[in-house]
C-alpha atoms as a PDB file:
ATOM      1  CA  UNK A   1     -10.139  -0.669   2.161  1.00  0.00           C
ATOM      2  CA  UNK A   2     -11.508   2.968   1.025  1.00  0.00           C
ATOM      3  CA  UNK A   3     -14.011   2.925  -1.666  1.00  0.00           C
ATOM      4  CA  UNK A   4     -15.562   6.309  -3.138  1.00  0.00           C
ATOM      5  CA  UNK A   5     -17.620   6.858  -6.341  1.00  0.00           C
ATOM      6  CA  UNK A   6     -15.437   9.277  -7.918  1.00  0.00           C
ATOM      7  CA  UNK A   7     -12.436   7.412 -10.232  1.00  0.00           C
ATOM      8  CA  UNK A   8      -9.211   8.392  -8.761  1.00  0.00           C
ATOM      9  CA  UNK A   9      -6.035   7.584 -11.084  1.00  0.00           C
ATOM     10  CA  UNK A  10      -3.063   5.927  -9.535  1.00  0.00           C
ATOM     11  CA  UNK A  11      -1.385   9.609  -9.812  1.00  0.00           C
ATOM     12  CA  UNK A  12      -4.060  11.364  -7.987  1.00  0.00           C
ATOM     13  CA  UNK A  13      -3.929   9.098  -5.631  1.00  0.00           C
ATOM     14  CA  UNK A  14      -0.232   8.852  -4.328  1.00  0.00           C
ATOM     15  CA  UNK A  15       0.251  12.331  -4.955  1.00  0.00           C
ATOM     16  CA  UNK A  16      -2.246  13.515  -2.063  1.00  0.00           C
ATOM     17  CA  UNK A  17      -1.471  14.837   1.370  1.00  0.00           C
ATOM     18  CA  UNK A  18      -3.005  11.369   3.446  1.00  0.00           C
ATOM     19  CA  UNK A  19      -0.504   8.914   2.974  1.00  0.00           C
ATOM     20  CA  UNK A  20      -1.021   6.381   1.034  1.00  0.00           C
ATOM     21  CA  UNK A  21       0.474   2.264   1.758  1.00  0.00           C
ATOM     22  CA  UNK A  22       0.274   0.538  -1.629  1.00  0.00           C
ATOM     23  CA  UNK A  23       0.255  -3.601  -1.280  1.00  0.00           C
ATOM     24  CA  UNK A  24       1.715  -4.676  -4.881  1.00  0.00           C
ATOM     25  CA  UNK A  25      -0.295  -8.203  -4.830  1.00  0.00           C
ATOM     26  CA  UNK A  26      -1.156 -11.054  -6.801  1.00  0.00           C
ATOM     27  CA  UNK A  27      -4.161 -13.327  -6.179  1.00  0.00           C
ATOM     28  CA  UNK A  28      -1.436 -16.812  -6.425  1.00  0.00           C
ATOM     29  CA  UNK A  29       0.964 -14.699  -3.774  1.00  0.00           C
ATOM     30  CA  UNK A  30       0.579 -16.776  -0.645  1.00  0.00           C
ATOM     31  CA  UNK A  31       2.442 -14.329   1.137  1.00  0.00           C
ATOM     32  CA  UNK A  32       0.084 -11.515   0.319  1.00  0.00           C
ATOM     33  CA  UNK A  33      -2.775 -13.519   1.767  1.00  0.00           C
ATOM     34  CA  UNK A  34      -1.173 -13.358   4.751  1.00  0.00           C
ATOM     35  CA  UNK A  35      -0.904  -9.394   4.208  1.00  0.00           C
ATOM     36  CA  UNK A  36      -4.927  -8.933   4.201  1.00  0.00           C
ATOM     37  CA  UNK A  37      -5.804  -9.320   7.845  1.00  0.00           C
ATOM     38  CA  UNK A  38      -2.762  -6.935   8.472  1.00  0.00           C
ATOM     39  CA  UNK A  39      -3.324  -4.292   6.098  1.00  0.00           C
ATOM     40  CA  UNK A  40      -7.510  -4.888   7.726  1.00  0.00           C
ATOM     41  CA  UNK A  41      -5.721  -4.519  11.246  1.00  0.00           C
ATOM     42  CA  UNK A  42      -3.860  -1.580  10.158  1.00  0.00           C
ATOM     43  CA  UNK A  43      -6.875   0.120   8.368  1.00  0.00           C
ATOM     44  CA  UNK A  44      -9.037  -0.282  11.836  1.00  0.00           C
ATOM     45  CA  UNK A  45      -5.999   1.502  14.160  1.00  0.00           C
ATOM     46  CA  UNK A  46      -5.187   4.341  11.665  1.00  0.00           C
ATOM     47  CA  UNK A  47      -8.609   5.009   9.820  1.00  0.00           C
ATOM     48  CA  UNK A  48      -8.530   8.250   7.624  1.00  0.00           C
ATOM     49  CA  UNK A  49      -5.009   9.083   8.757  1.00  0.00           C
ATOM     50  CA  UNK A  50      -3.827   6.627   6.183  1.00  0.00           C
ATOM     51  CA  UNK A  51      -5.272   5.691   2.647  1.00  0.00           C
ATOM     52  CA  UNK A  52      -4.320   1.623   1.539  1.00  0.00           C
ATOM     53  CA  UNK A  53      -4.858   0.584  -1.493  1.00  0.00           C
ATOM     54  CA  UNK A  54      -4.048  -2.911  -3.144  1.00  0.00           C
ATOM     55  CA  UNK A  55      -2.757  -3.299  -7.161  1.00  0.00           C
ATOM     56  CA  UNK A  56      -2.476  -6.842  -8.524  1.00  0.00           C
ATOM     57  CA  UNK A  57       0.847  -6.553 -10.493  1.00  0.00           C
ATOM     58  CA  UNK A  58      -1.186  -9.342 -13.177  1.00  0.00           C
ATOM     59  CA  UNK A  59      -3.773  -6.371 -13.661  1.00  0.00           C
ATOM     60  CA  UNK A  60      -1.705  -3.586 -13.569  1.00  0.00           C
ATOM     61  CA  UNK A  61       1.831  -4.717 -14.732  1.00  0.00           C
ATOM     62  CA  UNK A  62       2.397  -1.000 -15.800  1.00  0.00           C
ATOM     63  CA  UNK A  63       2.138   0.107 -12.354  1.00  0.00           C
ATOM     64  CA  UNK A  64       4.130  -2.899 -11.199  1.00  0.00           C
ATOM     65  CA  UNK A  65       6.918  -2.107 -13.765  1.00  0.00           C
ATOM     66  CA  UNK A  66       6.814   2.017 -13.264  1.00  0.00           C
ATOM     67  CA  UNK A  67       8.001   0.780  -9.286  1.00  0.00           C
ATOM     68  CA  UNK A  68      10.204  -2.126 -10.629  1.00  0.00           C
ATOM     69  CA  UNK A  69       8.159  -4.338  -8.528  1.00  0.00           C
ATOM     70  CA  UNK A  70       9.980  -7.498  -8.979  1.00  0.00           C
ATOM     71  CA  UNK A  71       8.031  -9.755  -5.638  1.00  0.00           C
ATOM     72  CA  UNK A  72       5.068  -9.460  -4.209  1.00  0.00           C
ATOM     73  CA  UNK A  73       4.014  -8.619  -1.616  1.00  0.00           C
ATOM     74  CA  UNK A  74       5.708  -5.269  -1.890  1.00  0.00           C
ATOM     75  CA  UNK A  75       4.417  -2.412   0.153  1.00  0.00           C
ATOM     76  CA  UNK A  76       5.051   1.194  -0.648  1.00  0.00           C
ATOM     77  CA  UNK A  77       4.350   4.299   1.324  1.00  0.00           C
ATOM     78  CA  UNK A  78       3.949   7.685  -0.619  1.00  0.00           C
ATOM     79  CA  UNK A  79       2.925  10.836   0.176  1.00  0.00           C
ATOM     80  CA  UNK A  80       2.701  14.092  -1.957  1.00  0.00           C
ATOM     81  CA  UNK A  81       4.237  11.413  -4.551  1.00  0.00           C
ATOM     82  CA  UNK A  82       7.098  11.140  -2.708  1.00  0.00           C
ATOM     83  CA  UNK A  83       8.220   7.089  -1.757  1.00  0.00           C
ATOM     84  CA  UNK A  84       8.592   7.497   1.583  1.00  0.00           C
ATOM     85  CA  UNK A  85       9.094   3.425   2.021  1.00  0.00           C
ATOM     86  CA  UNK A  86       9.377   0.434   0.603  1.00  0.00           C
ATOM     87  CA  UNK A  87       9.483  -3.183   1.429  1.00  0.00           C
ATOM     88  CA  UNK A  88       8.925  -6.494   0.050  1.00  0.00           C
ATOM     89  CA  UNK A  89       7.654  -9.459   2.067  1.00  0.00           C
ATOM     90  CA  UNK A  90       5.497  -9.688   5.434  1.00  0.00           C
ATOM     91  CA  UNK A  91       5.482  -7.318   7.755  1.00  0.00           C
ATOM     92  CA  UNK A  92       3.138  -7.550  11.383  1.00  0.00           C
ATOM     93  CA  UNK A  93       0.679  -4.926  12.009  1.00  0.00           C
ATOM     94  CA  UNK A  94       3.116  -3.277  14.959  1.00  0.00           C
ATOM     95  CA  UNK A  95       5.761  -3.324  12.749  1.00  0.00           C
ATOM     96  CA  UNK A  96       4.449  -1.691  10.024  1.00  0.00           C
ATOM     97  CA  UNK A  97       1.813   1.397  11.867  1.00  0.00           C
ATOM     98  CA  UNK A  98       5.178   2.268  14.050  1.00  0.00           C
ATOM     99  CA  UNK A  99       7.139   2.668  10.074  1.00  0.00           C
ATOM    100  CA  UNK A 100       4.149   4.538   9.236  1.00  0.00           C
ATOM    101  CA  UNK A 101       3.968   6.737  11.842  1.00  0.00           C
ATOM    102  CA  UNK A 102       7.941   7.522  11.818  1.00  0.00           C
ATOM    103  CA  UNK A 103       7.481   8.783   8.294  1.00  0.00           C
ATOM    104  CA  UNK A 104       4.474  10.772   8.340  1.00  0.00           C
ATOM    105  CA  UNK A 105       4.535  12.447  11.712  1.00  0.00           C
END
């Protein structure tokens, strides 16, 4: 959803003051296709106040394993690279910006 020209690690990224909602994803998931339009939804109401990023657990099965990812979709919510959340399966776009918003206001 955010795209800049400066490379970012993982790291840098989670350990920032914006939170940060990582979807753990795989393209075969068909659960996490239904996660795109929310995470798009989500992205629209909460702009800047909130960083997503998707990692494909097939591309980065490091990441995947340093979170003990074990499904997919699995959504994580850091901040100052603290896990602040964490939940695996589908979650609505109400749902999920009122979680948000409990942990980072």
């Amino acid at each position: 959803m955010q795209t800049t020209d400066k490379r970012e690690t993982f790291a840098e990224i989670i350990n920032g003051n914006t939170p940060v909602l990582v979807d753990f994803t795989a393209v075969w998931c068909g659960p996490c296709k239904m996660m795109k339009p929310v995470l798009e939804q989500l992205h629209q109401q909460m702009g800047d106040k909130l960083r997503i990023i998707k990692v494909d657990i097939d591309k980065s099965p490091a990441a995947a394993n340093a979170y003990a990812v074990q499904s997919v979709p699995t959504l994580i919510l850091f901040q100052n690279g603290k896990n602040l959340w964490r939940q695996s399966g589908v979650i609505q776009t109400p749902q999920l910006k009122k979680i948000i918003e409990q942990y980072t206001n």
